[in-house]
PDB file of N, CA and C in Angstrom:
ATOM      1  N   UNK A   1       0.819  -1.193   0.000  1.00  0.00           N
ATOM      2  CA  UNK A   1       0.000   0.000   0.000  1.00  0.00           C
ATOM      3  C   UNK A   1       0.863   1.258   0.000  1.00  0.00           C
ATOM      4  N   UNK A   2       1.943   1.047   0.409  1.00  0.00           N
ATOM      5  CA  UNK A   2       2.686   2.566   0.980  1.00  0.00           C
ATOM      6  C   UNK A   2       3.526   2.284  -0.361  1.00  0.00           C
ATOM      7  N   UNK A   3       3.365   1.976  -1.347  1.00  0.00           N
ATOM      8  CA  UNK A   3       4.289   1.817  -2.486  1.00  0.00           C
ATOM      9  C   UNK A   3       3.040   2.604  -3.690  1.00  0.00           C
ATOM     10  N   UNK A   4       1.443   2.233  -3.516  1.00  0.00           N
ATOM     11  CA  UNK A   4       0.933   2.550  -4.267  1.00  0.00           C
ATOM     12  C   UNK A   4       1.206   4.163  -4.000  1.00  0.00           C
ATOM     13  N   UNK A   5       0.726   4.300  -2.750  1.00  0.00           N
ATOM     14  CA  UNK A   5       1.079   5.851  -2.079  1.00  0.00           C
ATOM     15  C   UNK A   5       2.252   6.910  -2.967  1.00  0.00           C
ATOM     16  N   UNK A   6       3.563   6.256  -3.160  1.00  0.00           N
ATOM     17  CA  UNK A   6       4.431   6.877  -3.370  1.00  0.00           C
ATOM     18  C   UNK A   6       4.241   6.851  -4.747  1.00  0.00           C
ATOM     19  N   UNK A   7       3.816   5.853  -5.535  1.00  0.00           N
ATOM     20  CA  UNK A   7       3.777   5.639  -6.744  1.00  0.00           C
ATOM     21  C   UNK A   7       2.346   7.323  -7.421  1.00  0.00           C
ATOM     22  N   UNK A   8       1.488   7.629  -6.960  1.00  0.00           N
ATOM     23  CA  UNK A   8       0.485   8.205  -6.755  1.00  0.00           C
ATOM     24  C   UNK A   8       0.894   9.728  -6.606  1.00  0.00           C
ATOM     25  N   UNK A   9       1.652   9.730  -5.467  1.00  0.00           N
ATOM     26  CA  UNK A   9       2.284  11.142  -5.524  1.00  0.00           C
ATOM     27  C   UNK A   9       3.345  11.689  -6.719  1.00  0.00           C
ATOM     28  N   UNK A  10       4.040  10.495  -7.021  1.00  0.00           N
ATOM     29  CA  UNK A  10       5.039  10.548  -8.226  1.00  0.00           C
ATOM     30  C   UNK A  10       4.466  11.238  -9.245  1.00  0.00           C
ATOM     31  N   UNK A  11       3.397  10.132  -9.616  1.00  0.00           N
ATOM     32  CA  UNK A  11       2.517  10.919 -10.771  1.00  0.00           C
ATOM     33  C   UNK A  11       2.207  12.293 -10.885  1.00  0.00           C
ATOM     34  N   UNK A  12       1.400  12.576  -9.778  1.00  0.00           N
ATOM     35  CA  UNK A  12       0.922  13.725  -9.387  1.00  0.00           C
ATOM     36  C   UNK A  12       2.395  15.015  -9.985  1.00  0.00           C
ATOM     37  N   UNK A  13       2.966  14.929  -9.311  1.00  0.00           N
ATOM     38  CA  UNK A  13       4.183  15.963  -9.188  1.00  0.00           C
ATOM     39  C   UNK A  13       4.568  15.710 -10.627  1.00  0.00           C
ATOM     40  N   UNK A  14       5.035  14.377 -11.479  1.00  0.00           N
ATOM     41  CA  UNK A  14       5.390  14.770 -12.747  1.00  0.00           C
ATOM     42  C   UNK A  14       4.357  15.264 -13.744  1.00  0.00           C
ATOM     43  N   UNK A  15       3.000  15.213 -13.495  1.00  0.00           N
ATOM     44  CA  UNK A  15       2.132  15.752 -14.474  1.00  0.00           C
ATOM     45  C   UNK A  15       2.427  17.119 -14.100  1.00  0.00           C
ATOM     46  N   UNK A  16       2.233  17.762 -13.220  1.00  0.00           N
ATOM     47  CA  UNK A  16       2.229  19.270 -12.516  1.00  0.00           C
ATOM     48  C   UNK A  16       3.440  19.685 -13.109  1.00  0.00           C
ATOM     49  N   UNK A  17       5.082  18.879 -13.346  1.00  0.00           N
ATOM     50  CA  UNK A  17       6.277  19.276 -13.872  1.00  0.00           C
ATOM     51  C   UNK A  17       6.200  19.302 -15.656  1.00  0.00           C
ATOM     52  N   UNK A  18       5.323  18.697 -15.981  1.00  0.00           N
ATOM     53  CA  UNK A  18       4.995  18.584 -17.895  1.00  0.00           C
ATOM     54  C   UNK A  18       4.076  19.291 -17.886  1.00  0.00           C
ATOM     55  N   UNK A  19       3.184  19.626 -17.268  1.00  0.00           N
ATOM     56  CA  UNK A  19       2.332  20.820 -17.328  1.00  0.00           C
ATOM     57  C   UNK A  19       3.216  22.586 -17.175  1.00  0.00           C
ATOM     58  N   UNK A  20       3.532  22.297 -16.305  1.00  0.00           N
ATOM     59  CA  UNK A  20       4.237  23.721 -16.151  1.00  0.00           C
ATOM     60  C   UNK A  20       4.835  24.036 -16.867  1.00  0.00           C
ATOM     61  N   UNK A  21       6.237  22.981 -17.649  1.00  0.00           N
ATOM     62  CA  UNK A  21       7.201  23.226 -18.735  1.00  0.00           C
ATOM     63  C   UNK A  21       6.465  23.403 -20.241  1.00  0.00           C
ATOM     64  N   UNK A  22       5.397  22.870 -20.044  1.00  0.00           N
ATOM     65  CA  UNK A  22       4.751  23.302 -21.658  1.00  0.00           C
ATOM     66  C   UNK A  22       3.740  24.391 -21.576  1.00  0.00           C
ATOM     67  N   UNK A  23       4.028  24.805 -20.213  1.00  0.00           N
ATOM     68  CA  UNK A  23       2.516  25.805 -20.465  1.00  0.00           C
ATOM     69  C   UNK A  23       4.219  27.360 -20.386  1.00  0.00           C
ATOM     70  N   UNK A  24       5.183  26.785 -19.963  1.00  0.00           N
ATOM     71  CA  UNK A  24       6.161  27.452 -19.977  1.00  0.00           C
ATOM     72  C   UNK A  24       6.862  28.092 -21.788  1.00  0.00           C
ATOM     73  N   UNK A  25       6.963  26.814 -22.194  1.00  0.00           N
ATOM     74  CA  UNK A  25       7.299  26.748 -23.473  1.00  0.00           C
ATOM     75  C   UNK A  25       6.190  27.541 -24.029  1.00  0.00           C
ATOM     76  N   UNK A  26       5.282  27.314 -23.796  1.00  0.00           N
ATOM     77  CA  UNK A  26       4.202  28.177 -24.869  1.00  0.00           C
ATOM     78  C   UNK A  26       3.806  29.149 -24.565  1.00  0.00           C
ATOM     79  N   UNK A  27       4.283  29.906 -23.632  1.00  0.00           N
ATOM     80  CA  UNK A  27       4.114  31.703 -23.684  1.00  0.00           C
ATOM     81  C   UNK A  27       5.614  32.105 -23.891  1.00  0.00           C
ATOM     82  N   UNK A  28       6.699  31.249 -23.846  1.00  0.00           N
ATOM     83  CA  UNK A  28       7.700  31.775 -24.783  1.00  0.00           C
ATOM     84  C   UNK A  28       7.864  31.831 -26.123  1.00  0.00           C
ATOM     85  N   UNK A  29       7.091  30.989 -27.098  1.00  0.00           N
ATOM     86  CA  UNK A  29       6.608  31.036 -28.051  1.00  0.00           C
ATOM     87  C   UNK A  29       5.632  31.809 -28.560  1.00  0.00           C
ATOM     88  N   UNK A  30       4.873  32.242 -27.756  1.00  0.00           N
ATOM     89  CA  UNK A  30       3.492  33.006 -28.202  1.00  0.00           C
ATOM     90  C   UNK A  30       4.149  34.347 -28.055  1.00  0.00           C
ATOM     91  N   UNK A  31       4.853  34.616 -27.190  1.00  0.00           N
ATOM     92  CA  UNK A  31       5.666  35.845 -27.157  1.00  0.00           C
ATOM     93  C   UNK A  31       6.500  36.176 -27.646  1.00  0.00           C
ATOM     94  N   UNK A  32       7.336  35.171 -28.250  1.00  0.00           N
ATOM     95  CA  UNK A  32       8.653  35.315 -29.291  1.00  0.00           C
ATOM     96  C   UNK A  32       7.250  35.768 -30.842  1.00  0.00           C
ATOM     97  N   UNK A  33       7.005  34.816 -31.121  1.00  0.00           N
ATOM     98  CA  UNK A  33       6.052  35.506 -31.973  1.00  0.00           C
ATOM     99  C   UNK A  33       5.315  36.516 -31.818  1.00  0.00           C
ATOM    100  N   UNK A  34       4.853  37.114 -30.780  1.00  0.00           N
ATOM    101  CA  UNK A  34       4.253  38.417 -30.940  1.00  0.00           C
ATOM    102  C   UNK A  34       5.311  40.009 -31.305  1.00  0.00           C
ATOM    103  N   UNK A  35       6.422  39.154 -30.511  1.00  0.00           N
ATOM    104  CA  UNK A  35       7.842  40.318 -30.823  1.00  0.00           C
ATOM    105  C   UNK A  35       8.037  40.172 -32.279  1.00  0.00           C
ATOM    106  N   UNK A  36       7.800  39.303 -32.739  1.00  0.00           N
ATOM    107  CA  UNK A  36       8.548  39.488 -34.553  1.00  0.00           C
ATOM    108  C   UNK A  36       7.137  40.095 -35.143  1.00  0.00           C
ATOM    109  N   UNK A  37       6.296  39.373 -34.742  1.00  0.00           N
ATOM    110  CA  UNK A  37       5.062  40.000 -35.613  1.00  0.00           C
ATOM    111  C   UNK A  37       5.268  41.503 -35.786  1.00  0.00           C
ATOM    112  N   UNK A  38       5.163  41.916 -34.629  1.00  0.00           N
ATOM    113  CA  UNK A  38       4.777  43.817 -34.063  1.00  0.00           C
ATOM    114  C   UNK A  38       6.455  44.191 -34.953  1.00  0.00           C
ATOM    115  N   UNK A  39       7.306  43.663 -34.821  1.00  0.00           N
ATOM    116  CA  UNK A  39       8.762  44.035 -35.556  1.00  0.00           C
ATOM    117  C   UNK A  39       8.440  44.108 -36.794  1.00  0.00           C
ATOM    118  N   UNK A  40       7.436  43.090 -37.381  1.00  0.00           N
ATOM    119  CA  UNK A  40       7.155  43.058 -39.147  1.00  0.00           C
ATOM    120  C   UNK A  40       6.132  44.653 -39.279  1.00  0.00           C
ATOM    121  N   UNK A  41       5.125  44.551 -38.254  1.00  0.00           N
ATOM    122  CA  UNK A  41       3.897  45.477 -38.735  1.00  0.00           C
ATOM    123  C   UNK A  41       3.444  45.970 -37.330  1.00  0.00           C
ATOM    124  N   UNK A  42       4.325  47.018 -36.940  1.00  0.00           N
ATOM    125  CA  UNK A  42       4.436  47.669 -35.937  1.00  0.00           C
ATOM    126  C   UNK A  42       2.721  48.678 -35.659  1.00  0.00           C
ATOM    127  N   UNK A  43       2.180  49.158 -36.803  1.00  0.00           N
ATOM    128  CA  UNK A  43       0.621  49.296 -36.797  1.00  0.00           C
ATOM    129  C   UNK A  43      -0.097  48.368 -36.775  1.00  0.00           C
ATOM    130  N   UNK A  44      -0.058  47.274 -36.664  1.00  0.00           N
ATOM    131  CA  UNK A  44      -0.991  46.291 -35.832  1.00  0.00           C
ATOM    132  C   UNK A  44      -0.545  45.756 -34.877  1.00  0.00           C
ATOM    133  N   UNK A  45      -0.020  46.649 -34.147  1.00  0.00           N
ATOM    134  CA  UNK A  45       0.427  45.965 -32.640  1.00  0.00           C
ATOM    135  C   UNK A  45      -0.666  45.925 -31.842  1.00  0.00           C
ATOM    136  N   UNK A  46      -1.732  46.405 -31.610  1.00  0.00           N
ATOM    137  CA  UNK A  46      -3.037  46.577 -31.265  1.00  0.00           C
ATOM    138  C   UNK A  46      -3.837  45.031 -31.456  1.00  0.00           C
ATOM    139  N   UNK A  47      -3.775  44.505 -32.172  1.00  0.00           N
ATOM    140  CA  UNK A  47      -4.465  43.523 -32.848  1.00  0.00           C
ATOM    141  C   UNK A  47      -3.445  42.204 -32.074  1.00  0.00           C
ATOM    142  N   UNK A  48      -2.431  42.567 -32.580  1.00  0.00           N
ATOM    143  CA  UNK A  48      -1.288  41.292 -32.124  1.00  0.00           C
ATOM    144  C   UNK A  48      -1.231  41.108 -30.988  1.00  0.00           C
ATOM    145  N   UNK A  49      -1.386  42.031 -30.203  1.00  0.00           N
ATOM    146  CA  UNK A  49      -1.724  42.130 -28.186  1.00  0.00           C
ATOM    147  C   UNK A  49      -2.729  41.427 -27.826  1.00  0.00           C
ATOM    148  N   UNK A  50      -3.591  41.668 -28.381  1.00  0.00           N
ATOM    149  CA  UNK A  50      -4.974  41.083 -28.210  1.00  0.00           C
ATOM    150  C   UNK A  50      -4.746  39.350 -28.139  1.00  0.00           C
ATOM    151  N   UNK A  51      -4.571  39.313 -29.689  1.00  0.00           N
ATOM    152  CA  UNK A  51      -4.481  37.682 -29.946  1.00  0.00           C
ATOM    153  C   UNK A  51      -3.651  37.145 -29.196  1.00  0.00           C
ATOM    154  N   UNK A  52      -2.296  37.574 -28.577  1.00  0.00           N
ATOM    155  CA  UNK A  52      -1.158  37.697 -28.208  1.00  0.00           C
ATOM    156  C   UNK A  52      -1.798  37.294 -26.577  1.00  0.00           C
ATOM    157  N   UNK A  53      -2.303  37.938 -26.180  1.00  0.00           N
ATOM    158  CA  UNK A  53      -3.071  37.597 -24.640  1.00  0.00           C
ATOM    159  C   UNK A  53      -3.599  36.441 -24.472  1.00  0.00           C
ATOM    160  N   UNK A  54      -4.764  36.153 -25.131  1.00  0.00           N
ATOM    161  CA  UNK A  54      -5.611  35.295 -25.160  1.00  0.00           C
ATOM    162  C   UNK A  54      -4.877  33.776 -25.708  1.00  0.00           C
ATOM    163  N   UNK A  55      -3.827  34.102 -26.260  1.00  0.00           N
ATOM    164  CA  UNK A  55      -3.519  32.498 -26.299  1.00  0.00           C
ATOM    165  C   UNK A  55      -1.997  32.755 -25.237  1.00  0.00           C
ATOM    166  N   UNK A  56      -1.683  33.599 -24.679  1.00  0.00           N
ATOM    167  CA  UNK A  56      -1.279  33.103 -23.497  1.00  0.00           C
ATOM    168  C   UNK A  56      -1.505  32.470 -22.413  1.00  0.00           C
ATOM    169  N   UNK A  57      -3.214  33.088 -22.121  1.00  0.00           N
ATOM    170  CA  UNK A  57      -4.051  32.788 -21.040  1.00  0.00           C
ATOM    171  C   UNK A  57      -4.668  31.369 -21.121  1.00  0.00           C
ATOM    172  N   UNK A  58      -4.519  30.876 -22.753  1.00  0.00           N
ATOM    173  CA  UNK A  58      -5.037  29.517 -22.880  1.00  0.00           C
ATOM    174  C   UNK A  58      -4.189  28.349 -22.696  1.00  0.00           C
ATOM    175  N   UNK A  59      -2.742  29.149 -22.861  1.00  0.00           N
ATOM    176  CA  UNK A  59      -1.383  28.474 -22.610  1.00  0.00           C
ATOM    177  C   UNK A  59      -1.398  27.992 -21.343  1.00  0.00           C
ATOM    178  N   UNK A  60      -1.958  29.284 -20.353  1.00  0.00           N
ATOM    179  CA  UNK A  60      -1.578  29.497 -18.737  1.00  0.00           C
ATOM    180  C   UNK A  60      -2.530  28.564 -17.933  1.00  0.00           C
ATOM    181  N   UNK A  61      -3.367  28.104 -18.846  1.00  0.00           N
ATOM    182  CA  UNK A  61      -4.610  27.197 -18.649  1.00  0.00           C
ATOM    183  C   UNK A  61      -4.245  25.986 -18.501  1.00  0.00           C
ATOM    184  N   UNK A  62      -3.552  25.227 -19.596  1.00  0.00           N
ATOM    185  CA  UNK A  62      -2.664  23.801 -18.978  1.00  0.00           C
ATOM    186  C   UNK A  62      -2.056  23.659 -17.982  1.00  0.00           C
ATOM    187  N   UNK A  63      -1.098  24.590 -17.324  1.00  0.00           N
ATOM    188  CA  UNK A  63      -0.434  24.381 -16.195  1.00  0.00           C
ATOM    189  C   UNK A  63      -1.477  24.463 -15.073  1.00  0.00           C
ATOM    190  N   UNK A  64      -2.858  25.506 -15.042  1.00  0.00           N
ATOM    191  CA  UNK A  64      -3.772  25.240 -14.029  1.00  0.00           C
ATOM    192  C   UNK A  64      -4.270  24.041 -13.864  1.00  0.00           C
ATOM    193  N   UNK A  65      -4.789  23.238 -15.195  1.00  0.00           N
ATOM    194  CA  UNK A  65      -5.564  21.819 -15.403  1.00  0.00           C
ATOM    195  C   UNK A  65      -4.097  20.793 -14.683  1.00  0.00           C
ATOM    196  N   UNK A  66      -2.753  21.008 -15.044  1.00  0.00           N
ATOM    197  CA  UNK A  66      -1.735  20.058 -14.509  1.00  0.00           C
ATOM    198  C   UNK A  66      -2.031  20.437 -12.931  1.00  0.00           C
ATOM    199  N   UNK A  67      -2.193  21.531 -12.206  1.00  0.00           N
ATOM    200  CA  UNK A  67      -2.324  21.768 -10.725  1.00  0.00           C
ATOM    201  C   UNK A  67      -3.816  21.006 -10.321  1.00  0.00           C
ATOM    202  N   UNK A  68      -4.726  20.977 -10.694  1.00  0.00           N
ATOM    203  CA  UNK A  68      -5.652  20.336 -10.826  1.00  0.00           C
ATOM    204  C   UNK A  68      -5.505  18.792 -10.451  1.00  0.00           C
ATOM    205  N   UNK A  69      -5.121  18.346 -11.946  1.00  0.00           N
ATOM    206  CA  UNK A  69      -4.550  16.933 -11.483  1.00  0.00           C
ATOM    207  C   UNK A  69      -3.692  16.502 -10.390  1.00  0.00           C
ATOM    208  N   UNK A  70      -2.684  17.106  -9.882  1.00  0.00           N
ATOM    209  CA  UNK A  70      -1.858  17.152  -9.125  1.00  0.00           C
ATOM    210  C   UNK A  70      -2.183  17.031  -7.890  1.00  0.00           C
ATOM    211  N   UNK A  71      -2.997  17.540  -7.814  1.00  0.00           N
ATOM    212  CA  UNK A  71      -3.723  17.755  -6.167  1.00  0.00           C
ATOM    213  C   UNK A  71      -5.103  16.691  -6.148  1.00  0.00           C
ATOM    214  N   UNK A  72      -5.213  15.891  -7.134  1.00  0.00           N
ATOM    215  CA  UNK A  72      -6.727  15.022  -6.747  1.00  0.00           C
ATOM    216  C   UNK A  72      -6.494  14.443  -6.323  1.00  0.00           C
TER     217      UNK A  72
END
């Protein structure tokens, strides 16, 4: 039993560690791309912020769903 235990928490903590690193990776990406975009077409930086947010926040959303799991 105290093996399933440890086995259980393991999980837990490495989903929460692949969650974080890809929700990591992908607002460095969404942001490396928003810097070149606004560098190409500096008058739609307005537009690129926008989109630019919202798929950060959807990014920032996996690592919540990995905390989620983590803790059930």
């Amino acid at each position: 039993m105290e093996l399933f235990n440890m086995l259980a928490e393991f999980n837990g903590f490495f989903s929460l560690g692949l969650a974080g690193a890809g929700a990591g990776i992908g607002l460095g990406l969404i942001g490396f791309g928003a810097v070149q975009a606004v560098g190409r077409n500096p008058t739609a930086s307005g537009k690129i912020l926008t989109v630019g947010i919202i798929g950060m926040a959807l990014a920032e959303a996996v690592a919540i769903y990995g905390l989620i799991v983590a803790l059930k």
